[in-house]
Structure formats: structure tokens, C-alpha cells
N, C-alpha and C. Protein backbone atom coordinates (compact mmCIF):
# COMPACT_ATOMS: atom_id res chain seq x y z
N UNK A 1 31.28 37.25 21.37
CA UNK A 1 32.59 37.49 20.80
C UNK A 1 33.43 36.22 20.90
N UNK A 2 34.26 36.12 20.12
CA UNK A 2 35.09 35.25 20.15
C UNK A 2 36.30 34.72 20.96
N UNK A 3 36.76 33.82 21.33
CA UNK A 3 37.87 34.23 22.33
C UNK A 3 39.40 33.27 21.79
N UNK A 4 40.17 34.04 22.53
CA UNK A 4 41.34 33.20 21.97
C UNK A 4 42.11 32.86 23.11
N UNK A 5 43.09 31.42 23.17
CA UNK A 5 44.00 30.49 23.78
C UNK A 5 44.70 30.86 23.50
N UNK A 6 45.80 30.44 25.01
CA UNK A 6 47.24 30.31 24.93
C UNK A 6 47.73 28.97 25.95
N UNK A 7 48.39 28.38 25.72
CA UNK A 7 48.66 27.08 26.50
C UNK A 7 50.28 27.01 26.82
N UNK A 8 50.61 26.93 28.46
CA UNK A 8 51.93 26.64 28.48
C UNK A 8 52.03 25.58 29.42
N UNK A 9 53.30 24.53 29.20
CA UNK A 9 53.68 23.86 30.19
C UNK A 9 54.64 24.08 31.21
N UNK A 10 54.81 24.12 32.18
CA UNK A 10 56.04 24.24 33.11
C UNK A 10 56.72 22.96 34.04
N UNK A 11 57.29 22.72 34.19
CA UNK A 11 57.86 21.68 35.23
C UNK A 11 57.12 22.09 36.54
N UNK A 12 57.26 20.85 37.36
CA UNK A 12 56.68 21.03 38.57
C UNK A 12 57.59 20.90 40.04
N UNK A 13 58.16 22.05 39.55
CA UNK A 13 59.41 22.18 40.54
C UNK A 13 59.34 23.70 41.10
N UNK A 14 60.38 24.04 42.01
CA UNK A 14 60.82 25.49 42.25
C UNK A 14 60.45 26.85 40.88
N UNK A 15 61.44 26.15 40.31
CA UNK A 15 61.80 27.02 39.05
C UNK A 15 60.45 27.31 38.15
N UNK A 16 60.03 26.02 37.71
CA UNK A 16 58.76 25.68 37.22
C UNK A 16 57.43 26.43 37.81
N UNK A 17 57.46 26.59 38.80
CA UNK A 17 56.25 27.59 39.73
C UNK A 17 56.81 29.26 39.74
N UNK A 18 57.97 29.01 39.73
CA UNK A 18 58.25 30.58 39.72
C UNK A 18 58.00 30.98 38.35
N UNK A 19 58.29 30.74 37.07
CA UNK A 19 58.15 30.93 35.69
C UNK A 19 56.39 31.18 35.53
N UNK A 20 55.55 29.90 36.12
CA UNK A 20 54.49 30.16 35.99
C UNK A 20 53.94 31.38 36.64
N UNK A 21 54.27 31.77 38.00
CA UNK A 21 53.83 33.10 38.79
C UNK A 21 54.32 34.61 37.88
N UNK A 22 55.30 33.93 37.20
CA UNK A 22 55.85 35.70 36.67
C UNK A 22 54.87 36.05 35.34
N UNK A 23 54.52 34.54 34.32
CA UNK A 23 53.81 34.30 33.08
C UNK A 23 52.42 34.98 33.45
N UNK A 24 51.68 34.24 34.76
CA UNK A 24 50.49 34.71 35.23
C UNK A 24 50.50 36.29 35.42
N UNK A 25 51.34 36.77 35.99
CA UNK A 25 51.16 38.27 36.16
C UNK A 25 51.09 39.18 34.69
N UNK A 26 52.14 38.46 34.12
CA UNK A 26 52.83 39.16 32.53
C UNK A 26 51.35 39.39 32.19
N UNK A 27 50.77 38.17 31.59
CA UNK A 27 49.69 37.72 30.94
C UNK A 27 48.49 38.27 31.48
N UNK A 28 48.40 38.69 33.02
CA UNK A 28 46.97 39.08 33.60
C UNK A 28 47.38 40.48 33.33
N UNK A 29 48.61 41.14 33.53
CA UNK A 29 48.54 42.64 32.59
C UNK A 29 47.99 42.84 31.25
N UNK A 30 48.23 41.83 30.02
CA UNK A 30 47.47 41.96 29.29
C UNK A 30 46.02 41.49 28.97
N UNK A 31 45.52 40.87 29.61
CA UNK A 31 43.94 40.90 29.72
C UNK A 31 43.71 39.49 29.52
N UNK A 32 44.70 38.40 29.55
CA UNK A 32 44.19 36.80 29.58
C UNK A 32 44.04 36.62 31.55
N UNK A 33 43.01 35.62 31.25
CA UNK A 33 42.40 34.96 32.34
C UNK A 33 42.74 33.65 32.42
N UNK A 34 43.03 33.01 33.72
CA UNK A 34 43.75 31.34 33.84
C UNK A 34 42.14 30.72 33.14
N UNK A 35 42.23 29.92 32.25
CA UNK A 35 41.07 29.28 32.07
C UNK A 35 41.04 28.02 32.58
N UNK A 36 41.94 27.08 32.69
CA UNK A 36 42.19 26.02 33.35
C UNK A 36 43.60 25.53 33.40
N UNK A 37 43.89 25.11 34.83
CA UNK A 37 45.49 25.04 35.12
C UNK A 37 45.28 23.52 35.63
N UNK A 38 46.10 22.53 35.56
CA UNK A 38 46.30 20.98 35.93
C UNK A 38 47.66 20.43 35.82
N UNK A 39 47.41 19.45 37.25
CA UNK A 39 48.93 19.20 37.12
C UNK A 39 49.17 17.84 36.43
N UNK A 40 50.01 17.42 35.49
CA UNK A 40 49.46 16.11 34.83
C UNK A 40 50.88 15.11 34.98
N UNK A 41 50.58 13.87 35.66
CA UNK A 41 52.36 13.12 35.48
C UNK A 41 53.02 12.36 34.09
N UNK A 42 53.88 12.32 33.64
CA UNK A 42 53.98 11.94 32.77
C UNK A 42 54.63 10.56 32.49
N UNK A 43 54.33 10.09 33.83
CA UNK A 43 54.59 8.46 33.15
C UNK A 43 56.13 7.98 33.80
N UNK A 44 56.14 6.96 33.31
CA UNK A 44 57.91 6.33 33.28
C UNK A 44 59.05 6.48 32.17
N UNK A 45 59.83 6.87 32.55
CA UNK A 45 60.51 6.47 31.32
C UNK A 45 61.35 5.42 31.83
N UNK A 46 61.63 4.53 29.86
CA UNK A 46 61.41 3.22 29.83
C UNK A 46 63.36 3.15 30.20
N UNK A 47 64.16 4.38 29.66
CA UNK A 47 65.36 3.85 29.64
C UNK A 47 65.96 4.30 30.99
N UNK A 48 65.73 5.00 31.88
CA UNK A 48 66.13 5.03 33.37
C UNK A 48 65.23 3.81 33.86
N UNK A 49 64.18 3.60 34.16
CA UNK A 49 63.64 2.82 34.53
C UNK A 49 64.12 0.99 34.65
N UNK A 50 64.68 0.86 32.81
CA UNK A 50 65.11 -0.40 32.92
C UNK A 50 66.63 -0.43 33.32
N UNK A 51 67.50 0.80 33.20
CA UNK A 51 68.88 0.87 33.70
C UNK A 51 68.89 0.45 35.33
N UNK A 52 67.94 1.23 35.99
CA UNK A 52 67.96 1.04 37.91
C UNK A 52 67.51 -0.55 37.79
N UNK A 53 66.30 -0.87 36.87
CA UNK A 53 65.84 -2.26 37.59
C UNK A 53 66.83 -3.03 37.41
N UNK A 54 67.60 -3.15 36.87
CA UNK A 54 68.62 -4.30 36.23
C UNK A 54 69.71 -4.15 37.58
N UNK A 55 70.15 -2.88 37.58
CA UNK A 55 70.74 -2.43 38.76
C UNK A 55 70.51 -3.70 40.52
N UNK A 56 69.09 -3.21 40.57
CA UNK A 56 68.43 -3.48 41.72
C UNK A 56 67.21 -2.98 41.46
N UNK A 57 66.07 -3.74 41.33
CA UNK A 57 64.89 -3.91 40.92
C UNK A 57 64.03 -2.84 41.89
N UNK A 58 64.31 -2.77 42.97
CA UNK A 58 63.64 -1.67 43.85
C UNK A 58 63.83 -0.07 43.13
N UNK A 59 64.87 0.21 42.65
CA UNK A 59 65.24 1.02 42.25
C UNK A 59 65.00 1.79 40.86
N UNK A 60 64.00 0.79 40.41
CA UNK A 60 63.16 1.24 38.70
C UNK A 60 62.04 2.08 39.11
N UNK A 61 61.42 1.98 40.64
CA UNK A 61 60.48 2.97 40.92
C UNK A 61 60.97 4.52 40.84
N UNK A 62 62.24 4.78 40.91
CA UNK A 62 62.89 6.16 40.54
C UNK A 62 63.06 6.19 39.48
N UNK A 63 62.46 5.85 38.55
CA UNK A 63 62.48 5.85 36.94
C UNK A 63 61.03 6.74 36.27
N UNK A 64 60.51 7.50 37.77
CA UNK A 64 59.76 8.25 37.16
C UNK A 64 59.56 9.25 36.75
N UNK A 65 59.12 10.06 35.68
CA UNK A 65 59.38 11.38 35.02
C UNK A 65 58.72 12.42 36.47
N UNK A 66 59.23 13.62 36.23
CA UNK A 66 58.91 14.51 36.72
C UNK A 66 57.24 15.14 36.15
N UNK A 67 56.46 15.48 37.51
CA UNK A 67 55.19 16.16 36.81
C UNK A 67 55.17 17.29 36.04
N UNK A 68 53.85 17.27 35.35
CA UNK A 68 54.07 18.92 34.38
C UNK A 68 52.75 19.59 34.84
N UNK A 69 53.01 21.34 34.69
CA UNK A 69 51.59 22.40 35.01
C UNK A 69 51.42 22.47 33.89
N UNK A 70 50.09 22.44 33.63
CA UNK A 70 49.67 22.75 32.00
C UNK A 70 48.56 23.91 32.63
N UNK A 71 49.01 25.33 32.24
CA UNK A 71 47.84 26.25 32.28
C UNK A 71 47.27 26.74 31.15
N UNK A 72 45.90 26.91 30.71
CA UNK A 72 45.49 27.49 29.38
C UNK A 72 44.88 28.77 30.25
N UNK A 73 45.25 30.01 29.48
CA UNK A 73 44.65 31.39 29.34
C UNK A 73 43.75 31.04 28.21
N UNK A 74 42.74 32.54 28.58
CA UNK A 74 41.71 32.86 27.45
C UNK A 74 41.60 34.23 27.55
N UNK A 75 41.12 35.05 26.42
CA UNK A 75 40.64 36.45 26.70
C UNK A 75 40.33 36.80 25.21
N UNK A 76 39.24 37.61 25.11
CA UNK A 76 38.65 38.14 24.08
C UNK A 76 39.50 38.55 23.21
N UNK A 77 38.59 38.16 21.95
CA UNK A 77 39.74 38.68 21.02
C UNK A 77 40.11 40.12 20.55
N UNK A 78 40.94 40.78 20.70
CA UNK A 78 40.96 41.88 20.26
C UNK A 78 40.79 42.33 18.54
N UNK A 79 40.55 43.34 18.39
CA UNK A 79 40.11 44.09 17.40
C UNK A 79 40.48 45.31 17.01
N UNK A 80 41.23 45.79 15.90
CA UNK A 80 41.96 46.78 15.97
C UNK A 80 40.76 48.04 15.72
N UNK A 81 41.14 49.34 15.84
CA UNK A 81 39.80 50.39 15.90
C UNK A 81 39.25 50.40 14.36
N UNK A 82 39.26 49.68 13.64
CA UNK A 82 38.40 50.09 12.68
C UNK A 82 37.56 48.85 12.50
N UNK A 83 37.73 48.28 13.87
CA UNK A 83 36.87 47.01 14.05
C UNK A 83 37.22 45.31 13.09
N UNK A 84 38.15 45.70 12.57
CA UNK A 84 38.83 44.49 11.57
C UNK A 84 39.96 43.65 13.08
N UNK A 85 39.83 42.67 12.67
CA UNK A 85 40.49 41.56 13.34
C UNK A 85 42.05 41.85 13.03
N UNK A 86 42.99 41.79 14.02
CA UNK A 86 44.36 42.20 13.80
C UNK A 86 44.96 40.92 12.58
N UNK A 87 45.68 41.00 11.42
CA UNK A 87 46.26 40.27 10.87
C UNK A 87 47.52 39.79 11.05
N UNK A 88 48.22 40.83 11.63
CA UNK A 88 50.10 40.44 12.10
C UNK A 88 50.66 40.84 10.99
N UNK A 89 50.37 41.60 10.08
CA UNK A 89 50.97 42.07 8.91
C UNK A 89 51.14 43.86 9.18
N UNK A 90 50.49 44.40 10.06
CA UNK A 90 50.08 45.76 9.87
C UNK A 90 51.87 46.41 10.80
């Protein structure tokens, strides 16, 4: 059978973990499974970064973005009872 994705990002903070814990439950009531969850950083940004260094050059190392959770669900695809694939029209 076929299966179908869903992909969300969250911040990697308080808030950001709590959103993900409530999504995970929502989502494991309806029948998706974590298929793979990672935490990924996203780098510098260039215009805090060059504002602090100019500042005081020590201070461009706080020019870094905050991390992100990227979790993908999966779960079979459903099928409505007359065995036809749901369209979103019905």
C-alpha cells in the first residue's frame, strides 16, 4: 500500500517542544507514525551578525539563528469504503 507524508517544523525552544508534543499526540490519534524527527541549525544570519561584529567583533558569534525540529509523519493511505482513494471533493 501506499503511504502518505506530513512534514512540520518547530523552533527549538520551550514553546517549540511543547507544540511538537501536543502535534505528536493529535497526529498519533489519527494513525500517523514519527517517521523521522532531526534537529537541524540554521546557520548565521548575515544582518545581526555584521551589526554585533562592527559593534565588537566578539559579539557576531551571537549572530546565530536559532535551531529547527523537523519531524516527518507517515501512515497508510486511507481509502474511502468503496475502496476509491479519498478526492477532497466528496
Amino acid at each position: 500500500m501506499a503511504k502518505e507524508y506530513r512534514t512540520f517544523v518547530y523552533q527549538d525552544n520551550a514553546q517549540g517542544r511543547a507544540e511538537m508534543g501536543a502535534d505528536i499526540a493529535r497526529l498519533g490519534n489519527e494513525g500517523w507514525t514519527i517517521s523521522s524527527k532531526e534537529v537541524t541549525q540554521q546557520g548565521w544570519d548575515f544582518g545581526k551578525t555584521c551589526c554585533l561584529g562592527v559593534i565588537f567583533f566578539p559579539l557576531a558569534l551571537l549572530g546565530k539563528k536559532e535551531n529547527v525540529i523537523q519531524v516527518i509523519f507517515e501512515r497508510e493511505k486511507t481509502e474511502t469504503k468503496e475502496g476509491k482513494k479519498p478526492t477532497g471533493k466528496e
